[in-house]
C-alpha atoms as a PDB file:
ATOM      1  CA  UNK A   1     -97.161-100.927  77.626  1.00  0.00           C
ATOM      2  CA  UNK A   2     -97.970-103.053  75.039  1.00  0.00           C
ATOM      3  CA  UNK A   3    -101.422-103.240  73.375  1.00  0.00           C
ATOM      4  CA  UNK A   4    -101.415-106.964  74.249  1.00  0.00           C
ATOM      5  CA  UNK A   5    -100.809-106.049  78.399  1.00  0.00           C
ATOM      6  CA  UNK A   6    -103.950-103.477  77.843  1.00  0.00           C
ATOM      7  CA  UNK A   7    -106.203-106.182  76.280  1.00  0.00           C
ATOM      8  CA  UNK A   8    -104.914-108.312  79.496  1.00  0.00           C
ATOM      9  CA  UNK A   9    -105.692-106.442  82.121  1.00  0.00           C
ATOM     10  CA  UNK A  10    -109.504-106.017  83.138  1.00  0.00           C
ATOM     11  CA  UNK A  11    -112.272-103.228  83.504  1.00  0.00           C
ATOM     12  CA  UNK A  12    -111.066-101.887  86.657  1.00  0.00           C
ATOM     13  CA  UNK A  13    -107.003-102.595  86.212  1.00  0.00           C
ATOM     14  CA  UNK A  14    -107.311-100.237  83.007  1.00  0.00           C
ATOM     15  CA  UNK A  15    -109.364 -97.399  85.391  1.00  0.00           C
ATOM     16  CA  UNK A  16    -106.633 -97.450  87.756  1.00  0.00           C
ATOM     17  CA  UNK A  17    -103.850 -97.471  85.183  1.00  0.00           C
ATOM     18  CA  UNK A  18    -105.381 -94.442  83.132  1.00  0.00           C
ATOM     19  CA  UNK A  19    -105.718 -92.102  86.742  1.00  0.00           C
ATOM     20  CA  UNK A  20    -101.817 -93.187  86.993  1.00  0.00           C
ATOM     21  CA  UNK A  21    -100.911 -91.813  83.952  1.00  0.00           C
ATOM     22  CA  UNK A  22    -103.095 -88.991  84.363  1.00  0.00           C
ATOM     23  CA  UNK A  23    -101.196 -88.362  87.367  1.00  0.00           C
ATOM     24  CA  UNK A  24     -97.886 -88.713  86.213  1.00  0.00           C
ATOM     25  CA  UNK A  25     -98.516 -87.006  83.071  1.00  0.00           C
ATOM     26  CA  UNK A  26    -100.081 -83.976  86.080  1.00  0.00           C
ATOM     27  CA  UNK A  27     -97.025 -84.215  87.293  1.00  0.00           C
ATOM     28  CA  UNK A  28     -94.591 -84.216  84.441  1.00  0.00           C
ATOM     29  CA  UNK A  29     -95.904 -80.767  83.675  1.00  0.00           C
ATOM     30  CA  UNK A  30     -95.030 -79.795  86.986  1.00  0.00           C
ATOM     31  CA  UNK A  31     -91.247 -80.970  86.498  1.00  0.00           C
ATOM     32  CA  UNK A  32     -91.456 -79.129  82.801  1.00  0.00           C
ATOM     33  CA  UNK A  33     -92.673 -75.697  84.421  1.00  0.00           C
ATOM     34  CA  UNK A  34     -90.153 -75.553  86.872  1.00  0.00           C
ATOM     35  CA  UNK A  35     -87.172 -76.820  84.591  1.00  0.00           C
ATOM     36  CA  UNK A  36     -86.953 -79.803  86.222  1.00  0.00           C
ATOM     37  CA  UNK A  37     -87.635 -82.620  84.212  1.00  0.00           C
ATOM     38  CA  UNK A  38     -85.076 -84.584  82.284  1.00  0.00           C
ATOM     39  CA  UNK A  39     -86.462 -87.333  80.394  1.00  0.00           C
ATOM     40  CA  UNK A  40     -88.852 -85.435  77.640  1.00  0.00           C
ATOM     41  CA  UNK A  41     -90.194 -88.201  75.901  1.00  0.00           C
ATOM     42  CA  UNK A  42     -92.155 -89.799  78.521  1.00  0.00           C
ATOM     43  CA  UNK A  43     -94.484 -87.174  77.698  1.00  0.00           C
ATOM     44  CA  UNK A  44     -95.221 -88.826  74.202  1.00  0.00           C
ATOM     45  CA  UNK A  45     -95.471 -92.072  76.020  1.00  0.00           C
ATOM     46  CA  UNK A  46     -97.830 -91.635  78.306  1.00  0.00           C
ATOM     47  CA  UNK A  47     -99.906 -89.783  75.487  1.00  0.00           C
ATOM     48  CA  UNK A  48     -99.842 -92.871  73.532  1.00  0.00           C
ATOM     49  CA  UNK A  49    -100.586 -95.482  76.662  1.00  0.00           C
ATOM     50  CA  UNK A  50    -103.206 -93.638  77.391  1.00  0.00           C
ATOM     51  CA  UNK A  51    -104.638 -93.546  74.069  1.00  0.00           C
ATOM     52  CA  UNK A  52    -104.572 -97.401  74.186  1.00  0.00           C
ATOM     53  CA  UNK A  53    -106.241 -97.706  77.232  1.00  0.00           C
ATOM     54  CA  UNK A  54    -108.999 -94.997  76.391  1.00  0.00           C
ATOM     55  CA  UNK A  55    -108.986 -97.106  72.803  1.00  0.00           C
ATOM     56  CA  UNK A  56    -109.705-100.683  74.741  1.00  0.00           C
ATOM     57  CA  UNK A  57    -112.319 -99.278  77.003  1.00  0.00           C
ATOM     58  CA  UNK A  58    -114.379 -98.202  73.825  1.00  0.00           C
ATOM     59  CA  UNK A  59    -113.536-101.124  72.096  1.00  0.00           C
ATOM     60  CA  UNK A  60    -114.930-103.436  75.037  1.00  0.00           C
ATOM     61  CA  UNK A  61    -118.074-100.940  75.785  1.00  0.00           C
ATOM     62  CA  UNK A  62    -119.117-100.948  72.203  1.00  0.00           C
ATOM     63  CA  UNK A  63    -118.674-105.124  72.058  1.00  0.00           C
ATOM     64  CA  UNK A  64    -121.211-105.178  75.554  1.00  0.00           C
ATOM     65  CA  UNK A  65    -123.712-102.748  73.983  1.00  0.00           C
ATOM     66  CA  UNK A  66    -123.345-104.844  70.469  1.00  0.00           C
ATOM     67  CA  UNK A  67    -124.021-107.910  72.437  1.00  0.00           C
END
């Protein structure tokens, strides 16, 4: 996920896509704790989408409130 798809999508596309990775991430640990999980770095990958979409959301509620 690109910062450009984030700034695309609208208020309610970026809820639902932060819960997702909240729930993947959920589940990732899951996979970790039990020795299951093979691909490591999605772990920094959802850290970082979800810092972009937690980024975007205060970007656009500050530009409302400024408005």
């Amino acid at each position: 996920m690109t910062g450009e798809d984030v700034r695309a999508m609208s208020d309610d596309q970026l809820q639902d896509e932060l819960l997702k990775l909240k729930k993947e991430q959920f589940n990732l640990r899951f996979q970790q704790a039990t020795g299951q999980l093979e691909n490591t770095a999605r772990f920094k990958q959802i850290r970082r989408d979800v810092a972009r979409l937690k980024t975007d959301m205060r970007r656009r509620a500050l530009q409302t409130q400024g408005s």
